[in-house]
N, C-alpha and C. Protein backbone atom coordinates (compact mmCIF):
# COMPACT_ATOMS: atom_id res chain seq x y z
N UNK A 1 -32.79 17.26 -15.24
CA UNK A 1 -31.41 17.51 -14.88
C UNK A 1 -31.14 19.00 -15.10
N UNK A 2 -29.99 19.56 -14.05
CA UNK A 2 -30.39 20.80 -14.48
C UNK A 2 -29.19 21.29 -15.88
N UNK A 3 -29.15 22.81 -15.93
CA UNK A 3 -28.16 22.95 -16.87
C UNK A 3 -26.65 22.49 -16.52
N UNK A 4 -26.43 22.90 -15.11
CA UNK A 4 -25.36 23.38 -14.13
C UNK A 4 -24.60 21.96 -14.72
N UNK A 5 -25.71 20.40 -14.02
CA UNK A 5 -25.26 19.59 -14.01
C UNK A 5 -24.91 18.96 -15.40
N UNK A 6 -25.65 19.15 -16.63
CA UNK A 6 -25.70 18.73 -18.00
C UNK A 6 -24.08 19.52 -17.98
N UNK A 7 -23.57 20.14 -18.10
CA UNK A 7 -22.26 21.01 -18.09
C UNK A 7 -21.51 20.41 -17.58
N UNK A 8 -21.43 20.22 -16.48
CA UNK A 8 -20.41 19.00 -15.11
C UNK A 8 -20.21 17.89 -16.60
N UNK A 9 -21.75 17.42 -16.47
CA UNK A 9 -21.56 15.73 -17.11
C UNK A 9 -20.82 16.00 -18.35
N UNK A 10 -21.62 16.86 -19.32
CA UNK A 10 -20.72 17.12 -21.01
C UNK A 10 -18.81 17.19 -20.44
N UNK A 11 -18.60 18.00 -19.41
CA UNK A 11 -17.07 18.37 -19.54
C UNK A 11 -16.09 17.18 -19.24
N UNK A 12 -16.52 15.87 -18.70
CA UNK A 12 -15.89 14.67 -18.77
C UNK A 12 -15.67 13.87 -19.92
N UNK A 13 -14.26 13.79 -19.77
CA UNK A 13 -13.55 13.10 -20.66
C UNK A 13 -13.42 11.31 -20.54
N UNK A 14 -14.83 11.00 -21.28
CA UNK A 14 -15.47 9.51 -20.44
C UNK A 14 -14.31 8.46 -21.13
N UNK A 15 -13.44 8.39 -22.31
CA UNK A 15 -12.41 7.31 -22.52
C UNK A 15 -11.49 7.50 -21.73
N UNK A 16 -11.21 8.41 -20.93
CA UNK A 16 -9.89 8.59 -20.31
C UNK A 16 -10.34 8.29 -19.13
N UNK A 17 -11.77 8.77 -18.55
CA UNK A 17 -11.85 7.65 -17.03
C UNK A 17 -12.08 6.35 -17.30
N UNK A 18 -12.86 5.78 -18.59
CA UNK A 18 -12.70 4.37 -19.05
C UNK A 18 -11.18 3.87 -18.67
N UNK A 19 -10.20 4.47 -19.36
CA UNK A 19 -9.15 3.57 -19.85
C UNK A 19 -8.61 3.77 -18.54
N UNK A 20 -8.11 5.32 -17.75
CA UNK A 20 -7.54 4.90 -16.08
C UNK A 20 -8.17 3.82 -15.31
N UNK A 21 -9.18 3.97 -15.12
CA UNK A 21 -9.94 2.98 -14.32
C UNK A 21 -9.70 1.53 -14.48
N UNK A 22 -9.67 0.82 -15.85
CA UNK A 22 -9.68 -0.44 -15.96
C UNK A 22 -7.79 -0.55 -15.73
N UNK A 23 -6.85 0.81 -16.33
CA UNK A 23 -5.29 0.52 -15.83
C UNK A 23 -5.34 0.49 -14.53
N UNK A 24 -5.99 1.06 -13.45
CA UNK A 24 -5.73 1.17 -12.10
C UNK A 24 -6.45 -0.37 -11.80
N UNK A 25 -7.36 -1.02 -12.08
CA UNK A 25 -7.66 -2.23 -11.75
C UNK A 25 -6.80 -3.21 -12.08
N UNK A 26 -6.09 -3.31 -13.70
CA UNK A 26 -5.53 -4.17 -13.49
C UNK A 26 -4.09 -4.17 -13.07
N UNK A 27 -3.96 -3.34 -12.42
CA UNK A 27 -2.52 -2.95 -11.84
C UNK A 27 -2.44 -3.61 -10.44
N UNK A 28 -3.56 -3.10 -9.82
CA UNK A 28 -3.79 -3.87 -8.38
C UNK A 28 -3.98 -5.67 -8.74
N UNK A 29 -4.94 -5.78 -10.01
CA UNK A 29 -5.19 -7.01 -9.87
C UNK A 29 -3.84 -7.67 -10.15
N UNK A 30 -2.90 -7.17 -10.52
CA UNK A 30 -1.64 -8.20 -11.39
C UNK A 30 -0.82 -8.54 -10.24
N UNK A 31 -0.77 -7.68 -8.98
CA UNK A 31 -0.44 -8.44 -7.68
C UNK A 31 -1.40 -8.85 -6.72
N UNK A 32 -2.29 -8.53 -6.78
CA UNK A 32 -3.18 -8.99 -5.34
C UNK A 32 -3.93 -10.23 -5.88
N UNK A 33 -4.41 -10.12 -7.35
CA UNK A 33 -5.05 -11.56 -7.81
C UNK A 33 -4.66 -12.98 -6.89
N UNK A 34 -3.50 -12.98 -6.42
CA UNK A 34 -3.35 -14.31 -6.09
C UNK A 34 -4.00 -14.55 -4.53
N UNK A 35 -3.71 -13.27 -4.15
CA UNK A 35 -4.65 -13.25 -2.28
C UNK A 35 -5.90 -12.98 -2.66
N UNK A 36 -6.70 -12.30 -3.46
CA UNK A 36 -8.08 -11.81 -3.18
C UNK A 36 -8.85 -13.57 -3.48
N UNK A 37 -9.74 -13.55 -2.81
CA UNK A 37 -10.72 -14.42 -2.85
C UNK A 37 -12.14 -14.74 -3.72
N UNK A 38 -11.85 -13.13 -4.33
CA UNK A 38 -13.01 -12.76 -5.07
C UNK A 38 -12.67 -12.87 -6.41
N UNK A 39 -13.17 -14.18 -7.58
CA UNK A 39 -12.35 -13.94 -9.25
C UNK A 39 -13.49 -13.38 -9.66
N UNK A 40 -13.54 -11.80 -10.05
CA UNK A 40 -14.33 -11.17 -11.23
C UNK A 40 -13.42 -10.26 -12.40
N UNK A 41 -13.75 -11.50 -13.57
CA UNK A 41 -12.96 -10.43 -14.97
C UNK A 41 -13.65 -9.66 -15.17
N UNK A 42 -13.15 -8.61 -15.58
CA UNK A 42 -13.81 -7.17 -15.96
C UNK A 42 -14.55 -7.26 -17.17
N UNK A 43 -13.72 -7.61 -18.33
CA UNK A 43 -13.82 -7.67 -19.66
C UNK A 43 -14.34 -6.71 -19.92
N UNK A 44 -15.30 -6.30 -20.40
CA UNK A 44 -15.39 -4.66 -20.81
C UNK A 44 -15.84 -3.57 -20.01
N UNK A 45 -16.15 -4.33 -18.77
CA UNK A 45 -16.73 -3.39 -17.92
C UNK A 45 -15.90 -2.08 -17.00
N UNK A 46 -16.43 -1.46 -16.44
CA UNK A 46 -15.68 -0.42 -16.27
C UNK A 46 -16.39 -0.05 -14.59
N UNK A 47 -15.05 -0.47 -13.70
CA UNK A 47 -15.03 -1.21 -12.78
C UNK A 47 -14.77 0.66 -11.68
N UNK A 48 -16.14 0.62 -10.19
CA UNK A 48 -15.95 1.23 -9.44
C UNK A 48 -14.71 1.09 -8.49
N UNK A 49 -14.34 0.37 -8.04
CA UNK A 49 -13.46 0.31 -6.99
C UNK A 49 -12.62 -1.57 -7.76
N UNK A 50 -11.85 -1.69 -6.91
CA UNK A 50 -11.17 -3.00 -7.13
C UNK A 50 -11.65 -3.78 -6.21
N UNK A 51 -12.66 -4.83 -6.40
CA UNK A 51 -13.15 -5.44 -5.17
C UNK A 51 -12.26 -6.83 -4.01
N UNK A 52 -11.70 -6.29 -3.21
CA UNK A 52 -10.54 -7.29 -2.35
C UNK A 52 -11.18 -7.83 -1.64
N UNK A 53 -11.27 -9.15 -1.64
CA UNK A 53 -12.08 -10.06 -0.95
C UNK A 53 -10.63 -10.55 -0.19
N UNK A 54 -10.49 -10.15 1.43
CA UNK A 54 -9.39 -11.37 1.98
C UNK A 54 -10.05 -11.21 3.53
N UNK A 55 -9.92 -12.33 3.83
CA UNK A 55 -10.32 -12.75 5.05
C UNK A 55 -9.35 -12.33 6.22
N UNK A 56 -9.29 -11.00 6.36
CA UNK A 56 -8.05 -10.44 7.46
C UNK A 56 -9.12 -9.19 8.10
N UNK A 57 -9.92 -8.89 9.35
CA UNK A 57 -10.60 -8.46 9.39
C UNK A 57 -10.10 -7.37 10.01
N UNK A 58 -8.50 -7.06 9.83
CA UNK A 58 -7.89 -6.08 9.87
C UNK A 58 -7.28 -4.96 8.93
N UNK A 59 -7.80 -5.44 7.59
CA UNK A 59 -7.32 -5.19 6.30
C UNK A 59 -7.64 -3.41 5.97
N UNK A 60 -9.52 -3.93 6.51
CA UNK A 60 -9.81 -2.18 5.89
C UNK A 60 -9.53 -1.38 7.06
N UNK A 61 -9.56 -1.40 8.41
CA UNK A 61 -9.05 -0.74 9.15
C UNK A 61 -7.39 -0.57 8.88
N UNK A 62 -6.48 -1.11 8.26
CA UNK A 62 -5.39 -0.53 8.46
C UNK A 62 -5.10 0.12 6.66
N UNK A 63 -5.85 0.02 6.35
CA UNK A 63 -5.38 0.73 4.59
C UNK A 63 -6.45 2.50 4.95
N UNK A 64 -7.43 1.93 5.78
CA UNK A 64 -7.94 3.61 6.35
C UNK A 64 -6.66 4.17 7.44
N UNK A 65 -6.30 3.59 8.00
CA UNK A 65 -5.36 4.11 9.18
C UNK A 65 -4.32 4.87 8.18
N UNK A 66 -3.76 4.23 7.29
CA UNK A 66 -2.38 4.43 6.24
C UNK A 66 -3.23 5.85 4.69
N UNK A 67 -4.31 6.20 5.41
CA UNK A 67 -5.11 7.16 4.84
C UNK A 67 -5.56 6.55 3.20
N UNK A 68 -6.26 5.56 2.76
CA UNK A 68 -6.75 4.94 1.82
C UNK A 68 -8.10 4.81 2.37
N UNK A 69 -8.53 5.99 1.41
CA UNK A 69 -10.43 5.79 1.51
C UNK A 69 -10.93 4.40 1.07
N UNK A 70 -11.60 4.03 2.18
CA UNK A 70 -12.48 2.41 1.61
C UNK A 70 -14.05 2.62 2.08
N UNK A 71 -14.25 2.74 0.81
CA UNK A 71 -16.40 2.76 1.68
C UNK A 71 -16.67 1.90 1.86
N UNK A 72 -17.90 1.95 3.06
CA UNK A 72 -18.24 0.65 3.86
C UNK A 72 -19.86 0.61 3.01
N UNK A 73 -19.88 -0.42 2.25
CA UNK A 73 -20.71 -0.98 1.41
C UNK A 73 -21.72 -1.49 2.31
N UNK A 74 -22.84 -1.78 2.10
CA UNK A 74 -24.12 -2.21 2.81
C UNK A 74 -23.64 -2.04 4.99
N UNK A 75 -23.58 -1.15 5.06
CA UNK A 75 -23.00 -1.09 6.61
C UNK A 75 -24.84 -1.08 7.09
N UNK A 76 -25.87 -0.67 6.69
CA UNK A 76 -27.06 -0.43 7.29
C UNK A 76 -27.96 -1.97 7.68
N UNK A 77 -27.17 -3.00 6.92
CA UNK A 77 -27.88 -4.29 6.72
C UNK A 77 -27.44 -5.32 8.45
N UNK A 78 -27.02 -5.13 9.00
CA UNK A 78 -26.30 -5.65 9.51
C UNK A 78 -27.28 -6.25 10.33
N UNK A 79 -28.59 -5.78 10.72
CA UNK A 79 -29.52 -6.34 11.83
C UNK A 79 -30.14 -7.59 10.64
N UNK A 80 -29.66 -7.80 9.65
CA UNK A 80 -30.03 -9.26 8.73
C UNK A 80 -28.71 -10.07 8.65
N UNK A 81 -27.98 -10.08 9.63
CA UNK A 81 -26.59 -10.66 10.20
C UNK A 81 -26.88 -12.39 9.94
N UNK A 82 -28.12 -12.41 10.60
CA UNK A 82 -28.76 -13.79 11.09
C UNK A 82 -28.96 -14.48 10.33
N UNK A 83 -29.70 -13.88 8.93
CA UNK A 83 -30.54 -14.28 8.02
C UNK A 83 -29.44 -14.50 6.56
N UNK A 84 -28.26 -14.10 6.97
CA UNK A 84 -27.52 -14.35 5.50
C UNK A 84 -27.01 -15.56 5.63
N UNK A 85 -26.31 -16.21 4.48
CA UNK A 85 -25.35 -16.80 3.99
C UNK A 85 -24.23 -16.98 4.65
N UNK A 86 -23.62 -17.58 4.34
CA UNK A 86 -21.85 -17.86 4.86
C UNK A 86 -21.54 -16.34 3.62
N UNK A 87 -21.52 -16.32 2.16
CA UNK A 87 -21.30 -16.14 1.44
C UNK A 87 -21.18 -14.57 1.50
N UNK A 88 -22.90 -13.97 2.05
CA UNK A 88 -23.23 -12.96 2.31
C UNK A 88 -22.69 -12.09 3.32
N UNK A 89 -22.08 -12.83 4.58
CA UNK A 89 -21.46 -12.47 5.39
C UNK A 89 -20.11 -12.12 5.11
N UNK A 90 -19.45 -13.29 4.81
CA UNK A 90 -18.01 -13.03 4.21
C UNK A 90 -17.74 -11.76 3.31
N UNK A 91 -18.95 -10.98 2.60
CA UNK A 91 -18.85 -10.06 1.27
C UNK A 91 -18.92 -9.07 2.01
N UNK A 92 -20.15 -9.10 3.83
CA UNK A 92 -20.30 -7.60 4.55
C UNK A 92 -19.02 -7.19 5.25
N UNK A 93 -18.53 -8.65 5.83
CA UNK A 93 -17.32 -8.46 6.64
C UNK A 93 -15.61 -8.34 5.95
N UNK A 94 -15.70 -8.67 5.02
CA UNK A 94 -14.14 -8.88 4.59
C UNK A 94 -13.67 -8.40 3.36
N UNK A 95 -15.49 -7.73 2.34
CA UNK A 95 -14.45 -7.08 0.78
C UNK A 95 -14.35 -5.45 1.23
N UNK A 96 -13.20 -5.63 0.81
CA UNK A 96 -12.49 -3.81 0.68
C UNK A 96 -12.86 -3.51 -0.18
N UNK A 97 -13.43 -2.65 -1.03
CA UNK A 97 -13.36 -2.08 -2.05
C UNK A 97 -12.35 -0.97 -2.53
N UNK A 98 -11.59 -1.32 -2.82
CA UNK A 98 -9.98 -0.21 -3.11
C UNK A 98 -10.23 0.70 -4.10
N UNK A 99 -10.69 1.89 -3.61
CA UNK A 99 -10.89 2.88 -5.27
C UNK A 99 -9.84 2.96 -6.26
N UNK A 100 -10.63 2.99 -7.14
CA UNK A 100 -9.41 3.44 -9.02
C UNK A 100 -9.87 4.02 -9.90
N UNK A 101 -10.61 4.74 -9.27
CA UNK A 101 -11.45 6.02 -10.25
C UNK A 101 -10.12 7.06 -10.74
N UNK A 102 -9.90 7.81 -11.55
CA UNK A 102 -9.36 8.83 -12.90
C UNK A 102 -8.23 9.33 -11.51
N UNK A 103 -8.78 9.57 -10.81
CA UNK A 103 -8.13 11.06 -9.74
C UNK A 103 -6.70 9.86 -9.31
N UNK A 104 -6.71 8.65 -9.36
CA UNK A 104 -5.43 8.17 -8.92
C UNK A 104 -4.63 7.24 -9.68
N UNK A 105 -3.07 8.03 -9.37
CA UNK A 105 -1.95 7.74 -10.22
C UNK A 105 -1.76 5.85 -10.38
N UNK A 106 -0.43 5.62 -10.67
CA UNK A 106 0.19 4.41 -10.51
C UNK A 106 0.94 4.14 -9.66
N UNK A 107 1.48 5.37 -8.73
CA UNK A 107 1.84 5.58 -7.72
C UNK A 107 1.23 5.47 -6.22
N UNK A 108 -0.51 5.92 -6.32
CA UNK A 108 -1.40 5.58 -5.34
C UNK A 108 -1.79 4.08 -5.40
N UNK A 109 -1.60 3.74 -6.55
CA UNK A 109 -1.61 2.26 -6.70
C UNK A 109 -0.91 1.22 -5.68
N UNK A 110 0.45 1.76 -6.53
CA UNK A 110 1.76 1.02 -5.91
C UNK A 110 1.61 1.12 -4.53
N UNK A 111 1.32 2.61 -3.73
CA UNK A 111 1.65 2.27 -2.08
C UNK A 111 0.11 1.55 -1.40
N UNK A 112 -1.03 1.59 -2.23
CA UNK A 112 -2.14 0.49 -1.48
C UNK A 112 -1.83 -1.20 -2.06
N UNK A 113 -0.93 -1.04 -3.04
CA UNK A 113 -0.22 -2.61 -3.16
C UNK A 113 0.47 -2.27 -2.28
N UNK A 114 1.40 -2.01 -1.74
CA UNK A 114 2.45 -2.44 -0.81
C UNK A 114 1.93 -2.64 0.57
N UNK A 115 0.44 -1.61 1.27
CA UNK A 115 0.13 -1.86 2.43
C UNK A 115 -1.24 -3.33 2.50
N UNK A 116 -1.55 -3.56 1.25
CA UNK A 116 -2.02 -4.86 0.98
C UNK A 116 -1.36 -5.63 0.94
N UNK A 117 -0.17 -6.01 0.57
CA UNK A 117 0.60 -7.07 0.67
C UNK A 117 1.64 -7.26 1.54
N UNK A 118 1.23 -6.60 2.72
CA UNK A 118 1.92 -6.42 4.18
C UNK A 118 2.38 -7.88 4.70
């Protein structure tokens, strides 16, 4: 690793992206829990994105339209369309992953709750 990067990594303040991260999850989760399809407790873990499982295959196209970054998770798999699951399919086609990494408020929260619960 180099120095540059040992410097980057030392200057993060890792309880404070701990503790935003799991507040920005369960902020989304305390309203969307009842639509998402997907039950994963966190419990101590320390969660990339908020994973929204809903069967609206209009969901991540319109939270990108309303400018809410959503990465498209396994997008390269798709020629094994055939070969999955009901289960597997449902996870390529329909989870959003809603970021809640440090960089966003309770406020970026609140307006991807409000265009989720459209």
């Amino acid at each position: 690793m180099s120095q540059a990067t040992q410097k980057i990594l030392a200057s993060i303040d890792y309880p404070s992206v701990i503790q935003k991260r799991r507040e920005n999850y369960h902020f989304l989760d305390s309203v969307l829990a009842s639509l998402n399809l997907l039950k994963l407790p966190i419990k101590d873990a320390v969660p990339l994105a908020y994973p929204f499982l809903v069967e609206d295959e209009k969901m991540r196209a319109y939270l990108i339209k309303h400018k809410v970054y959503i990465p498209r998770y396994w997008s390269n798999i798709e020629y094994l369309y055939n070969k999955m699951n009901k289960t597997e399919k449902n996870l390529m086609n329909f989870l959003v992953p809603i970021p809640i990494d440090q960089r966003y408020s309770q406020q970026h929260m609140a307006y991807i709750l409000k265009l989720c619960a459209r």
